[in-house]
C-alpha atoms as a PDB file:
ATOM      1  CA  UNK A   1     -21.392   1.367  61.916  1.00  0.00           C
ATOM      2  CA  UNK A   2     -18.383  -0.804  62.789  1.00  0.00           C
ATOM      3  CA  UNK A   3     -18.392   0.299  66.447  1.00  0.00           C
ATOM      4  CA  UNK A   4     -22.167  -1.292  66.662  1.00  0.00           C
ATOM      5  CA  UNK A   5     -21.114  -4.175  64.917  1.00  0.00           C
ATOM      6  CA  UNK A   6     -18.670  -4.926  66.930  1.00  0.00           C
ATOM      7  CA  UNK A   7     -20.844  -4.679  70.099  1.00  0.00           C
ATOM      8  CA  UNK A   8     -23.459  -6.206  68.042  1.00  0.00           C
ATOM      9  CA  UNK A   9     -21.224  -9.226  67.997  1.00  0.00           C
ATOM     10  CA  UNK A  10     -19.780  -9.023  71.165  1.00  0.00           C
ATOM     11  CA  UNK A  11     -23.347  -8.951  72.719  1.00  0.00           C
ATOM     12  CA  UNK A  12     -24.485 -12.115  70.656  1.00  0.00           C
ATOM     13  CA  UNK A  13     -21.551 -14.308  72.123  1.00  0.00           C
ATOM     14  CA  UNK A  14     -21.907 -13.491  75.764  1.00  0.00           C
ATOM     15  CA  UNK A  15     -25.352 -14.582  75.527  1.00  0.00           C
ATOM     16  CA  UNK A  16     -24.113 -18.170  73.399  1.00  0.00           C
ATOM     17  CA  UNK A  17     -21.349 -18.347  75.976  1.00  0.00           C
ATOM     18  CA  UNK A  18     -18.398 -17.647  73.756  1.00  0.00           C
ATOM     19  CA  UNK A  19     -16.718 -14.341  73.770  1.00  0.00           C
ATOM     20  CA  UNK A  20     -14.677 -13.577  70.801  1.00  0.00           C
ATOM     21  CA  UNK A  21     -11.277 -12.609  70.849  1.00  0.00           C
ATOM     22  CA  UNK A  22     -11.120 -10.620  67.413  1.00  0.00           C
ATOM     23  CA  UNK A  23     -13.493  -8.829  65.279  1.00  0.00           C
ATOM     24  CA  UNK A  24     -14.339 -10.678  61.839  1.00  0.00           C
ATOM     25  CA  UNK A  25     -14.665  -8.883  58.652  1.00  0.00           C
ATOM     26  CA  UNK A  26     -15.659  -9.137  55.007  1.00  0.00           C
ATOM     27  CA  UNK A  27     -12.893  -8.985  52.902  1.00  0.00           C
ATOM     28  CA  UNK A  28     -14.375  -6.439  50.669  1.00  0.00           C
ATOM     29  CA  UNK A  29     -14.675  -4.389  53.417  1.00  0.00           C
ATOM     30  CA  UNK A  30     -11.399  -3.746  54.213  1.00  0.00           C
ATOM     31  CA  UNK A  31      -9.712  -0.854  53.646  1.00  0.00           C
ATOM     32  CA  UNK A  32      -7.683  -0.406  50.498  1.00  0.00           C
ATOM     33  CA  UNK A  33      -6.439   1.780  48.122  1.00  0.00           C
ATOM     34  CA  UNK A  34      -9.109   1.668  45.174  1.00  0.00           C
ATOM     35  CA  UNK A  35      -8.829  -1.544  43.308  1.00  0.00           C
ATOM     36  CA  UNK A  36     -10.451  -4.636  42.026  1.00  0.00           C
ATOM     37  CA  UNK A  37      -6.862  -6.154  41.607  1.00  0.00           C
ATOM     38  CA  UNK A  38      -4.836  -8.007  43.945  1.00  0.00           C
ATOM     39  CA  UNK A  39      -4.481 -11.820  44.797  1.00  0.00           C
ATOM     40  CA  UNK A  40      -3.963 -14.019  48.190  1.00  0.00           C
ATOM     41  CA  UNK A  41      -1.536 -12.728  50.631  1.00  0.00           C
ATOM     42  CA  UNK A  42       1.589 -15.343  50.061  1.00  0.00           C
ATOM     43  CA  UNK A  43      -0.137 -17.726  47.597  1.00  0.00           C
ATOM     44  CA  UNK A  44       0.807 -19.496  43.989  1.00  0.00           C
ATOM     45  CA  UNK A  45       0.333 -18.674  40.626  1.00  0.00           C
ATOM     46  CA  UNK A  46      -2.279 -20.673  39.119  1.00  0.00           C
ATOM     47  CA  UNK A  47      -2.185 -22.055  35.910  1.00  0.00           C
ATOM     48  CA  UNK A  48      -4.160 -22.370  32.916  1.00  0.00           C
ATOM     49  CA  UNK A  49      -7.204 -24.646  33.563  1.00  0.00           C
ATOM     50  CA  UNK A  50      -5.937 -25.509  37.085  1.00  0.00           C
ATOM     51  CA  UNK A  51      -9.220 -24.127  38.630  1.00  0.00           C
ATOM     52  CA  UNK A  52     -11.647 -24.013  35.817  1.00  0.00           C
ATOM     53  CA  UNK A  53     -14.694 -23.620  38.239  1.00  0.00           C
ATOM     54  CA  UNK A  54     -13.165 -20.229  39.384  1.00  0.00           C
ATOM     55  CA  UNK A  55     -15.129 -17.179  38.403  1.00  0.00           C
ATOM     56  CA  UNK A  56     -13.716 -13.379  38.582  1.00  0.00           C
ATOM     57  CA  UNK A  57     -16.917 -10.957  39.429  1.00  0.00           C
ATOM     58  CA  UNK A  58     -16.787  -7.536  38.862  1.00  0.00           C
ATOM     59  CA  UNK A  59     -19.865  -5.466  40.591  1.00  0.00           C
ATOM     60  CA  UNK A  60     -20.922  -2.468  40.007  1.00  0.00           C
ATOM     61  CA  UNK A  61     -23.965   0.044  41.819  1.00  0.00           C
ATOM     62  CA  UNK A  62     -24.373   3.813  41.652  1.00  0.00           C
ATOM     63  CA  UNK A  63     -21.179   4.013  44.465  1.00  0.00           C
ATOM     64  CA  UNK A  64     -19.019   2.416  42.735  1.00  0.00           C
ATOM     65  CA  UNK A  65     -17.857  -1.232  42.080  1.00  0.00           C
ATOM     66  CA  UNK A  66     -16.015  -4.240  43.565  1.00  0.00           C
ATOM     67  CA  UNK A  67     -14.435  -7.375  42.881  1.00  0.00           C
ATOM     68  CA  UNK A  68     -15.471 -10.793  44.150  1.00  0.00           C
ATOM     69  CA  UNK A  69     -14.820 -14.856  43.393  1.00  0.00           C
ATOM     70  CA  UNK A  70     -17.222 -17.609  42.555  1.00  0.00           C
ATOM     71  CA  UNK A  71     -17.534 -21.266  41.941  1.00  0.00           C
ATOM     72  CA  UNK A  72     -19.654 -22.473  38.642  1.00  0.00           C
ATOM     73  CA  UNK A  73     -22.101 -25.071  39.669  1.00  0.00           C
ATOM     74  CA  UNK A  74     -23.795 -25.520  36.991  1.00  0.00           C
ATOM     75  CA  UNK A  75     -23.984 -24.340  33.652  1.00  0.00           C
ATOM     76  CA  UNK A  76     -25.930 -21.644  34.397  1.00  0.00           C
ATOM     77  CA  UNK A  77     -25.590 -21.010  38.142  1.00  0.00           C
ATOM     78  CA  UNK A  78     -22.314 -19.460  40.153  1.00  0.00           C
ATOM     79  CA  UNK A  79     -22.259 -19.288  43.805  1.00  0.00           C
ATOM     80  CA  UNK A  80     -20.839 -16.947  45.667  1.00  0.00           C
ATOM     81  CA  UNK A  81     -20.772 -14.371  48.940  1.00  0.00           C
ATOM     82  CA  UNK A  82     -24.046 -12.446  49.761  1.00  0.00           C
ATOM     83  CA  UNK A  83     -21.586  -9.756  50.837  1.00  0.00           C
ATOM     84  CA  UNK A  84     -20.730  -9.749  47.689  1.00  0.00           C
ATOM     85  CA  UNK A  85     -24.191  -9.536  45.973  1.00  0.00           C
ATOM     86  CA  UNK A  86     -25.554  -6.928  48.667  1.00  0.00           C
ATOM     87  CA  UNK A  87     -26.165  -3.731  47.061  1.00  0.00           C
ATOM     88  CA  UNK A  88     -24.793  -4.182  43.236  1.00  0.00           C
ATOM     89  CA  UNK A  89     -26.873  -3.636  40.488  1.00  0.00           C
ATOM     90  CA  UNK A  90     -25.221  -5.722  37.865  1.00  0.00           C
ATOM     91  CA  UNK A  91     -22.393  -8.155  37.792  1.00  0.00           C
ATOM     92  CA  UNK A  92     -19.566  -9.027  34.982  1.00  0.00           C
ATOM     93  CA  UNK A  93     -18.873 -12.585  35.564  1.00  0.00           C
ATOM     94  CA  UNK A  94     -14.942 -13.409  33.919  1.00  0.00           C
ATOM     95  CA  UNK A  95     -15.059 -16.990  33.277  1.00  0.00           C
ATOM     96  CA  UNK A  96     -11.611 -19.081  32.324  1.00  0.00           C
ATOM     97  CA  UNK A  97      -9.614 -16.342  33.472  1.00  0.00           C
ATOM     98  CA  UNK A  98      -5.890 -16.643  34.768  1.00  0.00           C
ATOM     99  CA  UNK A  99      -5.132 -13.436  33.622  1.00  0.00           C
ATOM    100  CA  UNK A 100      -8.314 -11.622  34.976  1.00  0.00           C
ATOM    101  CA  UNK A 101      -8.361  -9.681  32.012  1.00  0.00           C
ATOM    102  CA  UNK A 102      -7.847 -11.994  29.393  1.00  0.00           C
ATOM    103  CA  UNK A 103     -11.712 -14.258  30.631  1.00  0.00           C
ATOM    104  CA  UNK A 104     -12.390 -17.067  27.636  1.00  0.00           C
ATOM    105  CA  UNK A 105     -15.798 -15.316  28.680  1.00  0.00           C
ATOM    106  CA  UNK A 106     -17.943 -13.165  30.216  1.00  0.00           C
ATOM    107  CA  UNK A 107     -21.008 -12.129  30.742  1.00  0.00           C
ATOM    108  CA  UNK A 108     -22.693  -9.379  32.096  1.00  0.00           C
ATOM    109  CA  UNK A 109     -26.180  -9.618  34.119  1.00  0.00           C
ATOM    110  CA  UNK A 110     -28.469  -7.403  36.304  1.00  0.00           C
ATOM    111  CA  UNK A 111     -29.502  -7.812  40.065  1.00  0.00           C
ATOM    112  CA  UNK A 112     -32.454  -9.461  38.670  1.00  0.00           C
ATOM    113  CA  UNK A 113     -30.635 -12.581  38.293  1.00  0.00           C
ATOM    114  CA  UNK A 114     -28.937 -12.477  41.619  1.00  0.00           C
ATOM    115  CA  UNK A 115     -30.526 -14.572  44.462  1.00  0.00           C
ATOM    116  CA  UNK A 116     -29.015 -13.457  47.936  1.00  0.00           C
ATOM    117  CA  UNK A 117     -29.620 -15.759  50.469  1.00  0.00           C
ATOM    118  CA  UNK A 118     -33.080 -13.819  52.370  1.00  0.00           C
ATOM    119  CA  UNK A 119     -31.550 -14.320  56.161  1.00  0.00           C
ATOM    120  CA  UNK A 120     -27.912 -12.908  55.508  1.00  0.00           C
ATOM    121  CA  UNK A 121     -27.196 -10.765  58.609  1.00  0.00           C
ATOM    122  CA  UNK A 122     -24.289  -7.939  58.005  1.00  0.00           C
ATOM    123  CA  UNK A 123     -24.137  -7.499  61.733  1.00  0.00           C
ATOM    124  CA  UNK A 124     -23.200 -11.508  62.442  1.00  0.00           C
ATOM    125  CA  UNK A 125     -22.160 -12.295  58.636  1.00  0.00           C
ATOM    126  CA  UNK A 126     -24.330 -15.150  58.925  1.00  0.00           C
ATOM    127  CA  UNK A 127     -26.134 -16.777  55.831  1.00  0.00           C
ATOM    128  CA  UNK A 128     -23.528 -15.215  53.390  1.00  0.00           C
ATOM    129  CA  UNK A 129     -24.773 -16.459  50.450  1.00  0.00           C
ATOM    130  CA  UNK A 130     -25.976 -16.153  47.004  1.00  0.00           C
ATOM    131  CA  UNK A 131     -26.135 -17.317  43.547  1.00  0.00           C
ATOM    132  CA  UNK A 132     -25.678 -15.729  40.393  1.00  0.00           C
ATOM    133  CA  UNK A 133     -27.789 -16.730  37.404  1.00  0.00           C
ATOM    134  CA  UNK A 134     -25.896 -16.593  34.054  1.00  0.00           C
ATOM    135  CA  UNK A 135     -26.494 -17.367  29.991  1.00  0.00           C
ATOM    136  CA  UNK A 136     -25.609 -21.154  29.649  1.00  0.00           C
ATOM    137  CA  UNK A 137     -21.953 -21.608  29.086  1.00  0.00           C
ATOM    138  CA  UNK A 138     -19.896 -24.397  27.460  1.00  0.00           C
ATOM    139  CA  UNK A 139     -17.623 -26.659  29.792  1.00  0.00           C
ATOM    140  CA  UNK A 140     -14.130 -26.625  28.132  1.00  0.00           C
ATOM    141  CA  UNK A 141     -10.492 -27.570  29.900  1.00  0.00           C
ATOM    142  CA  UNK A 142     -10.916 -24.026  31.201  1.00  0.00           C
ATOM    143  CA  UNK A 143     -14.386 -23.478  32.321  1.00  0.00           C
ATOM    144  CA  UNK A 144     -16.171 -26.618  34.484  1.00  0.00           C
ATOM    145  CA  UNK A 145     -18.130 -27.011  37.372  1.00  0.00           C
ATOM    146  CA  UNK A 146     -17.006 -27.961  40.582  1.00  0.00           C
ATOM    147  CA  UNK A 147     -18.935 -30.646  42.701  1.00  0.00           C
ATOM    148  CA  UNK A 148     -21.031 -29.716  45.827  1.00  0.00           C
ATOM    149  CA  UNK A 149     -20.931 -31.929  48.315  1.00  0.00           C
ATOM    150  CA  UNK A 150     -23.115 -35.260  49.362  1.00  0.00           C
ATOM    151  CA  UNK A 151     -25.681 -34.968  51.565  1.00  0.00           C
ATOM    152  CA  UNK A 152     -24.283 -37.886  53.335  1.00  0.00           C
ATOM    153  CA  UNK A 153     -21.461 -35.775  54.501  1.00  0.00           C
ATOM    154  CA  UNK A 154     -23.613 -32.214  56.111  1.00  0.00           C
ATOM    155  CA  UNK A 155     -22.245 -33.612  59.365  1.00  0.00           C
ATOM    156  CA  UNK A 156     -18.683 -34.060  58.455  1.00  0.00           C
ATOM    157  CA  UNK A 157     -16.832 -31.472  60.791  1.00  0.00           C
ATOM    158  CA  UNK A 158     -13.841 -31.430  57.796  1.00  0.00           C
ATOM    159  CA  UNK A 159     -11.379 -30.495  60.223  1.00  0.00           C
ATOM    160  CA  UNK A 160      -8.023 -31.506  59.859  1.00  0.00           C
ATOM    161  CA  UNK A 161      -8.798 -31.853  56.040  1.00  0.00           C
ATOM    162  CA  UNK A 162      -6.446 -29.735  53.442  1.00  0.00           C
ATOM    163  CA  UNK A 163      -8.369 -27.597  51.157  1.00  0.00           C
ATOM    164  CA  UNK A 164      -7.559 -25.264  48.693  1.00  0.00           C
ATOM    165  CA  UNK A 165      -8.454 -21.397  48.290  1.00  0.00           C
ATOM    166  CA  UNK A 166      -8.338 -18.859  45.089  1.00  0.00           C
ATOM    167  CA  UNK A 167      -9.043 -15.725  43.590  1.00  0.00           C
ATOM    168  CA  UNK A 168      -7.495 -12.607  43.060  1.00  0.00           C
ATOM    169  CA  UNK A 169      -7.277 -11.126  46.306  1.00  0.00           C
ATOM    170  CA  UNK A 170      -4.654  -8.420  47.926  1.00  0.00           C
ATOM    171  CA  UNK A 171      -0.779  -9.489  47.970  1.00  0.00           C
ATOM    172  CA  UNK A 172      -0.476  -8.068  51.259  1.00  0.00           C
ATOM    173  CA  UNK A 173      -2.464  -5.504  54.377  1.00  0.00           C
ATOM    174  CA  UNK A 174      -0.165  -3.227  52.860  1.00  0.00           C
ATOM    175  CA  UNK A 175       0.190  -3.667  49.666  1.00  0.00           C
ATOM    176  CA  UNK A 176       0.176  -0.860  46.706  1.00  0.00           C
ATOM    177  CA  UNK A 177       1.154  -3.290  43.706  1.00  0.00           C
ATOM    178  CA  UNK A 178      -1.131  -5.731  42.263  1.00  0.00           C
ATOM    179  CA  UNK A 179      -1.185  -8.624  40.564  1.00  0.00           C
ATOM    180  CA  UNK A 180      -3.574  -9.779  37.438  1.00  0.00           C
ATOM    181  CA  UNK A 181      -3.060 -13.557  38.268  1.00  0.00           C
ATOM    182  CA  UNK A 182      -5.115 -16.172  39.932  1.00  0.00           C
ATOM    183  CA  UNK A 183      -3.469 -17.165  42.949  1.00  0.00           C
ATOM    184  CA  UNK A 184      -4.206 -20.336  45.065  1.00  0.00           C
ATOM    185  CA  UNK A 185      -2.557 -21.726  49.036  1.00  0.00           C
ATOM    186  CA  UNK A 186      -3.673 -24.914  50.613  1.00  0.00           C
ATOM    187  CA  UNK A 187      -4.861 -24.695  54.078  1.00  0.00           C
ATOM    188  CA  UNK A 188      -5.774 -27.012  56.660  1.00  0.00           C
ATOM    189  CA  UNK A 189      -9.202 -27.097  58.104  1.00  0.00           C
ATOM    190  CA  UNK A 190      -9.722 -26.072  61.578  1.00  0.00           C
ATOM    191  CA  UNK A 191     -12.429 -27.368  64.243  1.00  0.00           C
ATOM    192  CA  UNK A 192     -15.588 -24.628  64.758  1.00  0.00           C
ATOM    193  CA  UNK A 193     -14.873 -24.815  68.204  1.00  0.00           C
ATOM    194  CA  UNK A 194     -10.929 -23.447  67.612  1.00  0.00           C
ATOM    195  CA  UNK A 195     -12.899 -20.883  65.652  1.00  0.00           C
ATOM    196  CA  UNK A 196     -15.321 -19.673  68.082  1.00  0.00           C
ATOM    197  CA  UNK A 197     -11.872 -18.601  70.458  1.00  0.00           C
ATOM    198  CA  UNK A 198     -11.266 -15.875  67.850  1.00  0.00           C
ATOM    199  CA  UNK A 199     -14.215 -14.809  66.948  1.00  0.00           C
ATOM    200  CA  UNK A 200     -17.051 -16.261  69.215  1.00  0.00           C
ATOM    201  CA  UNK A 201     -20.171 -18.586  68.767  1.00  0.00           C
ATOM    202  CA  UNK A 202     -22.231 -15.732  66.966  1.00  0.00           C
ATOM    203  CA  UNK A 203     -19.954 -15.573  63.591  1.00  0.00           C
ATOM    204  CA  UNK A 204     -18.345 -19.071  63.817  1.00  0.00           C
ATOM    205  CA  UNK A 205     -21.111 -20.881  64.050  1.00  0.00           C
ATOM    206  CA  UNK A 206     -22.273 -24.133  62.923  1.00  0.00           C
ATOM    207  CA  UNK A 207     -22.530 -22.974  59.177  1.00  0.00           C
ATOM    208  CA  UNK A 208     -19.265 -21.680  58.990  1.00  0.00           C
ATOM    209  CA  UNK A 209     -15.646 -23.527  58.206  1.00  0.00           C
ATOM    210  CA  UNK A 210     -12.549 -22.165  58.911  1.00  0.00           C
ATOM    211  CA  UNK A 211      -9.041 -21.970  57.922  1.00  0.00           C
ATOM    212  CA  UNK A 212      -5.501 -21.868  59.967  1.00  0.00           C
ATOM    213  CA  UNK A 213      -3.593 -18.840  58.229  1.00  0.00           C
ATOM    214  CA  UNK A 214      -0.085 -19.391  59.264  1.00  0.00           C
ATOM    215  CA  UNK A 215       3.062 -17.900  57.386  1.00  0.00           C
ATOM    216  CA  UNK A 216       0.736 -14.603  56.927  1.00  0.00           C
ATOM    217  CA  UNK A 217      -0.909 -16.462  54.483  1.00  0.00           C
ATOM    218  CA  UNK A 218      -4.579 -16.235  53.914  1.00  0.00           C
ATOM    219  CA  UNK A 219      -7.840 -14.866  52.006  1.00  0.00           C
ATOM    220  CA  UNK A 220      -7.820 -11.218  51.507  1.00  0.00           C
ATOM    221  CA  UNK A 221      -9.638  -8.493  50.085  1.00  0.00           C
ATOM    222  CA  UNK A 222     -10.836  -9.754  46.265  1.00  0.00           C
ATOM    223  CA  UNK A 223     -11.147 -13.155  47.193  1.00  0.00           C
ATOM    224  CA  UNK A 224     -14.798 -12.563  49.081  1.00  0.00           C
ATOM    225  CA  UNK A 225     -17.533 -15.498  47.596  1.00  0.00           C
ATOM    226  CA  UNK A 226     -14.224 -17.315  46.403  1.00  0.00           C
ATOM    227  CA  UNK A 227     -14.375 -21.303  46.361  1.00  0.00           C
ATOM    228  CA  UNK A 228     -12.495 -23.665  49.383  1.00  0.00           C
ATOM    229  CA  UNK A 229     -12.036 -26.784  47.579  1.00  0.00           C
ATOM    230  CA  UNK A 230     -10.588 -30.212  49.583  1.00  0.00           C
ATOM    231  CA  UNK A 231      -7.643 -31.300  48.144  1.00  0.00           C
ATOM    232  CA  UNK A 232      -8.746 -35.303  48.347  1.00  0.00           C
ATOM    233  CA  UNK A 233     -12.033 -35.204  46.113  1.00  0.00           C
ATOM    234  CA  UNK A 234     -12.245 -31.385  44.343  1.00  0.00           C
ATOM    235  CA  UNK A 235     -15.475 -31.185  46.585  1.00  0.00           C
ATOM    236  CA  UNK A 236     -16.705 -27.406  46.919  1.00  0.00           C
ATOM    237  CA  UNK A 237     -16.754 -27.092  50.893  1.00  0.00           C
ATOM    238  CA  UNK A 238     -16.810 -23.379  51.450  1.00  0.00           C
ATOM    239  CA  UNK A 239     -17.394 -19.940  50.701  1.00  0.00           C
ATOM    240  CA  UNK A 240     -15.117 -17.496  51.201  1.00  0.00           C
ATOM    241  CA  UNK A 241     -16.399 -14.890  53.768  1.00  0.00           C
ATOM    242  CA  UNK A 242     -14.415 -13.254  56.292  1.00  0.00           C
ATOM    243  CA  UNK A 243     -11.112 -12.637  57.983  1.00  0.00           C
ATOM    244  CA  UNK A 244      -9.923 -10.533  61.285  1.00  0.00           C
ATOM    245  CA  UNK A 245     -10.376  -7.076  60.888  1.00  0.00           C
ATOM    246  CA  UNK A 246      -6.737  -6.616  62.338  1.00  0.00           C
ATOM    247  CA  UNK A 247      -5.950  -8.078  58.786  1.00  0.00           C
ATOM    248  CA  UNK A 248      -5.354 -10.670  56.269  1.00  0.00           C
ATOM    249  CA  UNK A 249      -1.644 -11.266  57.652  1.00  0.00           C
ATOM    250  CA  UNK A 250      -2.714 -11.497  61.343  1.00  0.00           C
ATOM    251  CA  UNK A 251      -2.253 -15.070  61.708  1.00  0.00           C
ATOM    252  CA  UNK A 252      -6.384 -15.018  62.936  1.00  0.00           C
ATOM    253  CA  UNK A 253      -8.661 -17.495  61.269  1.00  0.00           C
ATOM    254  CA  UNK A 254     -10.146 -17.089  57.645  1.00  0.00           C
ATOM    255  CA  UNK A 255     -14.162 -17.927  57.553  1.00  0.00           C
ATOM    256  CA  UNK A 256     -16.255 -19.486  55.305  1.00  0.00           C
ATOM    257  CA  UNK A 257     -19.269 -20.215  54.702  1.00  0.00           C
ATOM    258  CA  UNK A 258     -20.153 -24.210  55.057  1.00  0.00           C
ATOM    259  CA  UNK A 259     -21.554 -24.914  51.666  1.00  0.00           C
ATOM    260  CA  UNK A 260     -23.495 -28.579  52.937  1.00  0.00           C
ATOM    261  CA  UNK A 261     -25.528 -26.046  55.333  1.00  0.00           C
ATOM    262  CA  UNK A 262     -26.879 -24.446  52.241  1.00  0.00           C
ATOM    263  CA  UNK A 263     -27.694 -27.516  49.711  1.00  0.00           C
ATOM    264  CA  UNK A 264     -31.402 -27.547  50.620  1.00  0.00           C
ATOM    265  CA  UNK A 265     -31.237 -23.506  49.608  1.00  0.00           C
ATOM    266  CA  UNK A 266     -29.370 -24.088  46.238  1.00  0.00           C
ATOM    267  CA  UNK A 267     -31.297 -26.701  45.155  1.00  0.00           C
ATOM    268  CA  UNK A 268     -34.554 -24.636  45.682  1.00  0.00           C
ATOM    269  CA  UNK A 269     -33.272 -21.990  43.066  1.00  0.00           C
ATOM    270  CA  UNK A 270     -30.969 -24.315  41.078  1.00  0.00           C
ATOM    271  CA  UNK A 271     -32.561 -27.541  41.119  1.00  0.00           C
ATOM    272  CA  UNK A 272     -28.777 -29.023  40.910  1.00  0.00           C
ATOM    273  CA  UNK A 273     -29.496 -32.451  42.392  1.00  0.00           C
ATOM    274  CA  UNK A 274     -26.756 -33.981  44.565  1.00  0.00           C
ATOM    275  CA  UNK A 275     -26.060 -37.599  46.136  1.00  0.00           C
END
């Protein structure tokens, strides 16, 4: 399967005139050593009520189960990866967790309340998206939404902007200890076209946002459907998605996926209403 993916890929970006120069990948589909621990290669401890929109997610299906992020928008609605969604049959959302184990709450719903975005496209990772529908919860200090972005601002390229990633992704490619804590880097924001020279027009495309990783620092597997926050306003700008399949430490771009080129599709399940 990965060897048609790749020419899968590889096809689609000769034909859009960009060839790519690495092979993305979902984080969760990485290989590891069995785990749904871990945290962002190189990144900070958070601390309590820091990132109160962050959500832990802990999937399960009949071949076993994963862990993802997600942002709460709502009080009844948390966004995350369609890569993440794909194939579960029920999710344990942790909410107000620093400690992943010690959640202020969680709740535990079926695929039935999942809504994966209808066009996401394992082959080019494109459209990966979805929202989770939960039991209303409370805001407190430690659980609260995070803002989506204006519509004013779908054409703002954000490059050059710092923004901040979490979750509870891998300490390392190599890595055989784990971590329980929410971890956070900033990043900056890179153009879609410095994108597209790693991984071609077909994954970076204009729905994506992406991420310098220098210092073998980045997203990593257990941070998939994690938030990218900017640092200036708290604004929810992306999704986390993929990284290079040569790793998390490679130094290669991290994608996301571009959260203003989905409002129109939240709003249809959410009705979340947005300036």
């Amino acid at each position: 399967m990965k060897v048609f993916i790749v020419l899968a890929l590889a096809i689609a970006s000769v034909s859009a005139g960009v060839m790519p120069q690495d092979v993305p990948m979902h984080p969760r589909d990485m290989p590891a050593k069995p785990s749904i621990e871990g945290r962002i290669t190189n990144g900070y401890n958070a601390l309590e009520g820091q990132f109160p929109y962050q959500v832990g997610l802990s999937f399960s299906s009949s071949s076993g189960g994963w862990w993802c992020g997600g942002s709460i928008i709502s009080n009844q609605w948390v966004l995350t990866a369609a890569h993440c969604t794909s194939g579960a049959q029920s999710v344990t959302a942790y909410f107000g967790a620093v400690m992943r184990t010690n959640a202020k709450l969680t709740y535990t719903v079926s695929s039935a309340n999942f809504r994966q975005h209808a066009s996401y496209n394992p082959s080019t990772l494109a459209n990966d998206i979805s929202l989770i529908q939960t039991p209303a919860v409370g805001f407190t200090y430690y659980i609260n939404k995070v803002a989506l972005p204006a519509l004013a601002n779908s054409y703002s390229t954000y490059a050059g902007q710092r923004a901040i990633a979490s979750g509870w992704g891998k300490t390392s490619d190599a890595a055989a200890g784990v971590t329980n804590y929410l971890q956070y880097q900033t990043y900056d924001i890179i153009s879609v076209d410095q994108c597209q020279r790693t991984y071609g027009s077909a994954v970076a495309s204009k729905n994506v946002l992406c991420i310098a990783t220098p210092n073998k620092s980045s997203t990593c597997q257990g941070d998939s459907g994690g938030p990218l926050v900017l640092v200036s306003n708290g604004v929810l700008v992306g999704v986390t998605s993929y990284v290079s399949s040569a790793g998390c430490q490679s130094g290669a771009p991290s994608g996301f996926t571009r959260v203003t080129s989905y409002l129109d599709w939240i709003r249809s399940y959410t009705g979340i209403y947005y300036a």
